[in-house]
N, C-alpha and C. Protein backbone atom coordinates (compact mmCIF):
# COMPACT_ATOMS: atom_id res chain seq x y z
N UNK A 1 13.11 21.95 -5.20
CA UNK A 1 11.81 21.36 -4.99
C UNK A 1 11.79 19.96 -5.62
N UNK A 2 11.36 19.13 -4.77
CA UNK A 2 11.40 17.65 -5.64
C UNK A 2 10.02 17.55 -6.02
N UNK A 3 10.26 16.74 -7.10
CA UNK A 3 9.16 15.91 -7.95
C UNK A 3 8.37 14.69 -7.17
N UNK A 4 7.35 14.39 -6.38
CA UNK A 4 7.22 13.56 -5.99
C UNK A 4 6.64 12.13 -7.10
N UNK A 5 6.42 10.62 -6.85
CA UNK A 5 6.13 9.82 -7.91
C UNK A 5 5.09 9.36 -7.11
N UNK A 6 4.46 8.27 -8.17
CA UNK A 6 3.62 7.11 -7.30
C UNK A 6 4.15 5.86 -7.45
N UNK A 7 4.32 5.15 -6.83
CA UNK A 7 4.58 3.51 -7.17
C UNK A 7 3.27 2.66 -6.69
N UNK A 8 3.38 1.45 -7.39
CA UNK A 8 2.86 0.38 -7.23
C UNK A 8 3.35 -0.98 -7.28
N UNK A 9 3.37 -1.71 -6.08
CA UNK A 9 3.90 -2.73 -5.91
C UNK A 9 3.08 -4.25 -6.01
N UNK A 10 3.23 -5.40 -6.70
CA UNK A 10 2.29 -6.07 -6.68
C UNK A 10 2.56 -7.17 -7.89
N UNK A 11 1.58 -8.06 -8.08
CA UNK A 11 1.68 -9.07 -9.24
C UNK A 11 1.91 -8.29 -10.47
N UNK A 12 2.14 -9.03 -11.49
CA UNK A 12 2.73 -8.52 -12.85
C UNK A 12 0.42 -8.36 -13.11
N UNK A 13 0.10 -9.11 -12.99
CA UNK A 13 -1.87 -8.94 -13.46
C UNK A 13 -2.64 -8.14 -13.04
N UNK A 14 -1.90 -7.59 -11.54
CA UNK A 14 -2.65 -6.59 -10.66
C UNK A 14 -2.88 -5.39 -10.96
N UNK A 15 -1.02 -5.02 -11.71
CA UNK A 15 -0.78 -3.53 -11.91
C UNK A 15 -0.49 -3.14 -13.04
N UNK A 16 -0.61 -3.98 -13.80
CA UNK A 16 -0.66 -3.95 -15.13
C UNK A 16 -0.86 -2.56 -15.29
N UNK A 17 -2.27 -2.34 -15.17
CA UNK A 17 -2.89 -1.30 -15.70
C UNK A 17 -2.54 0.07 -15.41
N UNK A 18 -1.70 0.07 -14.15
CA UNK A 18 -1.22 1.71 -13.71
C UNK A 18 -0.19 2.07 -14.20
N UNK A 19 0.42 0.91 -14.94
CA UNK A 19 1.44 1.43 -15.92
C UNK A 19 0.85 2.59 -17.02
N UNK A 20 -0.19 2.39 -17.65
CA UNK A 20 -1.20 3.19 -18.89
C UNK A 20 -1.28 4.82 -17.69
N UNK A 21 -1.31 4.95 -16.41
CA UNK A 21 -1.63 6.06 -16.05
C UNK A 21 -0.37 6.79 -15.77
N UNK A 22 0.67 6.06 -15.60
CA UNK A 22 2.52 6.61 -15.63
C UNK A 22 2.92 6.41 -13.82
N UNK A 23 2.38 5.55 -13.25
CA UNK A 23 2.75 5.33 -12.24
C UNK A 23 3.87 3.92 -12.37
N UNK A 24 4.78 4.35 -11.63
CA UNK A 24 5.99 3.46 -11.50
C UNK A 24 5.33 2.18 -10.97
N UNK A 25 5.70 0.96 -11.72
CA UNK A 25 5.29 -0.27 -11.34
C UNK A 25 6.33 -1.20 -11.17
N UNK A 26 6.14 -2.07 -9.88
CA UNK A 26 7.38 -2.61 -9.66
C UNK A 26 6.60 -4.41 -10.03
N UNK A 27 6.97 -5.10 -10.12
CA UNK A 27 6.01 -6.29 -10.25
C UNK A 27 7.05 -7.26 -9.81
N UNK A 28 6.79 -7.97 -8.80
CA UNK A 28 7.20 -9.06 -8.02
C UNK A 28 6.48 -10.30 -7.72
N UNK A 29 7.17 -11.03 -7.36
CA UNK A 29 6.65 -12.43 -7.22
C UNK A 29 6.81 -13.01 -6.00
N UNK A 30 7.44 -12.64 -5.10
CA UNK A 30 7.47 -13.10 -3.55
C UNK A 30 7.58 -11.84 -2.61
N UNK A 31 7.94 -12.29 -1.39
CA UNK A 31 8.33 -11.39 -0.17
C UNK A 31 9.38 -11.03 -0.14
N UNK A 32 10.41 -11.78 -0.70
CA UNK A 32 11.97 -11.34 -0.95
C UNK A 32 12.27 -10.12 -2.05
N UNK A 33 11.90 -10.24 -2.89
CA UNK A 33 11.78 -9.63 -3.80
C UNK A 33 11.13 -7.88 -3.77
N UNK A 34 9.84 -8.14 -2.86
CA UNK A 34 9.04 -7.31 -2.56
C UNK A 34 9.72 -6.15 -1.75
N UNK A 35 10.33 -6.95 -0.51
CA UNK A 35 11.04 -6.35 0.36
C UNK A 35 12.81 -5.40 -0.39
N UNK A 36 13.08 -5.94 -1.50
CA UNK A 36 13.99 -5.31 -1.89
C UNK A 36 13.24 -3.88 -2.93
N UNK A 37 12.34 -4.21 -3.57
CA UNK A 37 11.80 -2.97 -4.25
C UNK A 37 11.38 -1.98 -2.66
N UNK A 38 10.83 -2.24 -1.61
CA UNK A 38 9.92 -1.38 -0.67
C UNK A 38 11.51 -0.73 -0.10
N UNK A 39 12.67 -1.20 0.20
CA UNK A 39 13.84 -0.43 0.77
C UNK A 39 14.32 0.60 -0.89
N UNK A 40 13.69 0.04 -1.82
CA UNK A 40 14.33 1.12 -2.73
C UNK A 40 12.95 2.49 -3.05
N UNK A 41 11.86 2.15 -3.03
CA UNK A 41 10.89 2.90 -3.08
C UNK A 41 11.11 4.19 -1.84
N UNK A 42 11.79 3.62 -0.59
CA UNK A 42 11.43 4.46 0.79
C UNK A 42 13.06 5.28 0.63
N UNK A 43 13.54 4.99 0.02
CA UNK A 43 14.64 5.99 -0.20
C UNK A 43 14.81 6.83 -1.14
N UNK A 44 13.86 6.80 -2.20
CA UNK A 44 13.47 7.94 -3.41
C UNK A 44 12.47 8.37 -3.21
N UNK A 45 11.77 9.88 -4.06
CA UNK A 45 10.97 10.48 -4.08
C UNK A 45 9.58 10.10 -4.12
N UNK A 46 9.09 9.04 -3.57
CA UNK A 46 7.53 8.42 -3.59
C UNK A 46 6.80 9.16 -2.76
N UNK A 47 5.96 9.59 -3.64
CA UNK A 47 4.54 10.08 -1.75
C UNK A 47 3.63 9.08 -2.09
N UNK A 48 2.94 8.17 -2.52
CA UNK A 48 2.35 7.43 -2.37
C UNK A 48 3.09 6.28 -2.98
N UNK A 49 2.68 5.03 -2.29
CA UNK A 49 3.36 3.64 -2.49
C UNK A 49 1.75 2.69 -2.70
N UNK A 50 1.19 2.30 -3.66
CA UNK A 50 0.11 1.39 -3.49
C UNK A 50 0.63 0.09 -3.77
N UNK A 51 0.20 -1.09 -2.85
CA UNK A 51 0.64 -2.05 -2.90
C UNK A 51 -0.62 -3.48 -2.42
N UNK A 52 0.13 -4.13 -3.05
CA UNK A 52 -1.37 -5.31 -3.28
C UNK A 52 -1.36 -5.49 -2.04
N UNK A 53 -2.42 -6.33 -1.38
CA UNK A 53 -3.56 -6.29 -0.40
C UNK A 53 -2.22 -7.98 0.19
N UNK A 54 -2.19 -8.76 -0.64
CA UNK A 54 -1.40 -10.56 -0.46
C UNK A 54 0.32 -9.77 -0.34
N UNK A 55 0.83 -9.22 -1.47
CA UNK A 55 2.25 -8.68 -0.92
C UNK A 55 2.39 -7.72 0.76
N UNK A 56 1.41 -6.53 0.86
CA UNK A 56 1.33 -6.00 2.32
C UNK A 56 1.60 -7.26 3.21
N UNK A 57 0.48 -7.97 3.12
CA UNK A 57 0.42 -8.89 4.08
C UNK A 57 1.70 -9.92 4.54
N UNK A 58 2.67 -9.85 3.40
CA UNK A 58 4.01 -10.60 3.53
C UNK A 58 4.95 -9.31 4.26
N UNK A 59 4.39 -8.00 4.34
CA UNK A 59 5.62 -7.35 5.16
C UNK A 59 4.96 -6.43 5.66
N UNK A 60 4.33 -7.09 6.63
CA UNK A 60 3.55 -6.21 7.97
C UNK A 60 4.84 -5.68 8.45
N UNK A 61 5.83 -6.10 8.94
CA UNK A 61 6.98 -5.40 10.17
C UNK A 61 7.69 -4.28 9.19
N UNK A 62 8.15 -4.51 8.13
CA UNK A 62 8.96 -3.35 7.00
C UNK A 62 7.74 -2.33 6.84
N UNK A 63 6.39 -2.70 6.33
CA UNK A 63 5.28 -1.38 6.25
C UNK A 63 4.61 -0.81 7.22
N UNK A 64 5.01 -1.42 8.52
CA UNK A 64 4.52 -0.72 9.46
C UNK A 64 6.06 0.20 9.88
N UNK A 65 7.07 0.05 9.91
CA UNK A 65 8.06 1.23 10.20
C UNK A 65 8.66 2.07 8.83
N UNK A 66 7.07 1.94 7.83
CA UNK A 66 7.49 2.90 6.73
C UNK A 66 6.52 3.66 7.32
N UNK A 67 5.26 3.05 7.35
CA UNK A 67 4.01 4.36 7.60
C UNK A 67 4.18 4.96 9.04
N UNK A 68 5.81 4.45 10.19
CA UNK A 68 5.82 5.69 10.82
C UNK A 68 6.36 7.32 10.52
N UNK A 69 7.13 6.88 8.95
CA UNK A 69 7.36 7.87 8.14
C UNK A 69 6.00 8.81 7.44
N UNK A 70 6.35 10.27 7.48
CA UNK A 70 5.73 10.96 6.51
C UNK A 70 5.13 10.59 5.23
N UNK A 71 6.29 10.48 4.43
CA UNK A 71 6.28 9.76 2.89
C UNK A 71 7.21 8.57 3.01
N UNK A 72 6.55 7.47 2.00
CA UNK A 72 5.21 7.65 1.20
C UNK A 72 4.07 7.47 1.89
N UNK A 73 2.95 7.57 1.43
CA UNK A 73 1.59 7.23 1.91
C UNK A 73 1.41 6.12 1.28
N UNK A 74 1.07 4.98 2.30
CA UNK A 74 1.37 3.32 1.74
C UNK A 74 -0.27 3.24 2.29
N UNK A 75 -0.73 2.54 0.47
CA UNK A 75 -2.11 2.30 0.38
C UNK A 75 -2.50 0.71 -0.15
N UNK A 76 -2.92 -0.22 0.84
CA UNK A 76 -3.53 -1.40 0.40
C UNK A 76 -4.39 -1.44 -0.58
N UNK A 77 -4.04 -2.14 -2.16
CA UNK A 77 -5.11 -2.16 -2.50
C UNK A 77 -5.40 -3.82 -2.94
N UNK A 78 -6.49 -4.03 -3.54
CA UNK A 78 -6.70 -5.69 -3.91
C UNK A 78 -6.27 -6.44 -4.97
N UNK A 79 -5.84 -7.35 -4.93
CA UNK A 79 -4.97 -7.71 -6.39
C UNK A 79 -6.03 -8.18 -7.25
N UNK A 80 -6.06 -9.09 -8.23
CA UNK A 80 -6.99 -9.25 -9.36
C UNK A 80 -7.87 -10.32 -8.99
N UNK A 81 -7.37 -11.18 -7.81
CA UNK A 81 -7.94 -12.06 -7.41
C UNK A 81 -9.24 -11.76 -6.13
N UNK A 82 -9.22 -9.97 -6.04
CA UNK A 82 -10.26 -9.92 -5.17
C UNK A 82 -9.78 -9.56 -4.01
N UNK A 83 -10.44 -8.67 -3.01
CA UNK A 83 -9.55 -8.41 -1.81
C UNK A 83 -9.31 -9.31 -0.33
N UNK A 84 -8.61 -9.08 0.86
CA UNK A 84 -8.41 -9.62 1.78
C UNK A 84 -9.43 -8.34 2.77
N UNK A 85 -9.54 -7.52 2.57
CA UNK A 85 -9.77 -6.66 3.57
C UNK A 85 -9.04 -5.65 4.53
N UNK A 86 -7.58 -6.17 3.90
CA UNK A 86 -6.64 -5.29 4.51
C UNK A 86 -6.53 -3.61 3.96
N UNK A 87 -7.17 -3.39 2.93
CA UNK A 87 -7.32 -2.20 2.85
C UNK A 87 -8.11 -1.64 4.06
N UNK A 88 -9.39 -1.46 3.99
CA UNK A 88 -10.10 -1.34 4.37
C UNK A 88 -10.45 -1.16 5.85
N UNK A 89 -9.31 -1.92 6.20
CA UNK A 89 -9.50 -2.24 7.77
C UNK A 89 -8.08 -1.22 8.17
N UNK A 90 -7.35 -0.72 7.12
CA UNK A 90 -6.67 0.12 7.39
C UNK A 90 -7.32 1.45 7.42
N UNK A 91 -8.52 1.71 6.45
CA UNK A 91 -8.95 2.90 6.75
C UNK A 91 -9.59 3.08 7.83
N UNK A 92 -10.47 2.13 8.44
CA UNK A 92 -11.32 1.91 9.66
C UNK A 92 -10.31 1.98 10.50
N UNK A 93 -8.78 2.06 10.74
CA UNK A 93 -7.78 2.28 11.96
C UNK A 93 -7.31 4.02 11.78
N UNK A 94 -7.28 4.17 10.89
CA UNK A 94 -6.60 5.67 10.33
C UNK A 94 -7.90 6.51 11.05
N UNK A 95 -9.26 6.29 10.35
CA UNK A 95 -10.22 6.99 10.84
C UNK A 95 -10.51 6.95 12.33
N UNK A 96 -10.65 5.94 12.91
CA UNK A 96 -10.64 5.68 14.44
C UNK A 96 -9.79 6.56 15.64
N UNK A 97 -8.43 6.76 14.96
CA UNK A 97 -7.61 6.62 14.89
C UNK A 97 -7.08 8.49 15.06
N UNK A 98 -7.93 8.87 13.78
CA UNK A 98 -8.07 10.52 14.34
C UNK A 98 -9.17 11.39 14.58
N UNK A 99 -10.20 10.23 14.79
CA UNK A 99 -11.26 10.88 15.41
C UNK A 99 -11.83 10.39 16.59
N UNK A 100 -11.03 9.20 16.97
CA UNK A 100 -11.19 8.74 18.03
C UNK A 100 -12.28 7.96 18.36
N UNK A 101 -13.15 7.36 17.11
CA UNK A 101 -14.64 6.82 17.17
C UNK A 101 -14.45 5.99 15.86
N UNK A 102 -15.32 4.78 16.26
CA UNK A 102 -15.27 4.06 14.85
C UNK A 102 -16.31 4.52 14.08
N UNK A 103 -16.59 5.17 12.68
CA UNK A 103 -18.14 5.82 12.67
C UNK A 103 -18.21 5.29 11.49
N UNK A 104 -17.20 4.04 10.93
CA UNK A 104 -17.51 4.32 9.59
C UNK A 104 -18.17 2.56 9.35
N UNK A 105 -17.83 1.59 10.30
CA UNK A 105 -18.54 0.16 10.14
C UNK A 105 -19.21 0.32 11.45
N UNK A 106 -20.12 0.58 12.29
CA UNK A 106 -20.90 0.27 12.48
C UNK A 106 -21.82 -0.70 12.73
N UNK A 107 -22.07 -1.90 13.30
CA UNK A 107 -22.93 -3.03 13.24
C UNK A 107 -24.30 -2.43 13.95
N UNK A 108 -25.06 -2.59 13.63
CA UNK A 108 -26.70 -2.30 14.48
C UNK A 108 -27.24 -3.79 14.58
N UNK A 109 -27.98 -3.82 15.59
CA UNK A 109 -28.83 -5.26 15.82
C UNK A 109 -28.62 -5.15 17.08
């Protein structure tokens, strides 16, 4: 039976703090870099991968043929500087997505 982990990928300011909860933190500074931790994360025991909202956005093509994988479960979140929306707009596709309706933004007017 394996042990599954969490990682977090992102600025050294972002993730600081998930180090204090025992989640594996990788802290990078570009797309190059990024992209070498995300090929080592997808070949060990991760079920969840959270990763800043500005790094995702440098490897749309590598995180989109991870999340056609099972594990990990790769979660946008916002770095310290505030978000892009790419979380978010990932849940509004996931939800859409298996229920077949957008129910969760909504515009009225």
């Amino acid at each position: 039976m394996s042990i599954y982990k969490i990682a977090v990928i992102g600025d050294k300011d972002s993730i600081l703090g998930f180090k204090t909860l025992g989640v594996t933190t990788f802290s990078v500074h570009d797309a190059g870099s990024a992209l070498s931790v995300l090929k080592k994360v997808a070949k060990e025991d991760y079920a969840v991968l959270f990763i800043t909202e500005e790094i995702a956005r440098q490897l749309e093509e590598p995180l989109a043929e991870l999340n056609k994988r099972f594990l990990p479960a790769v979660v946008p979140i916002p770095n310290n500087k505030g978000t892009l929306g790419i979380g978010m707009a990932k849940v509004k596709e996931n939800v859409e997505k298996a229920i077949g309706a957008d129910i969760l933004f909504r515009k009225e007017g």
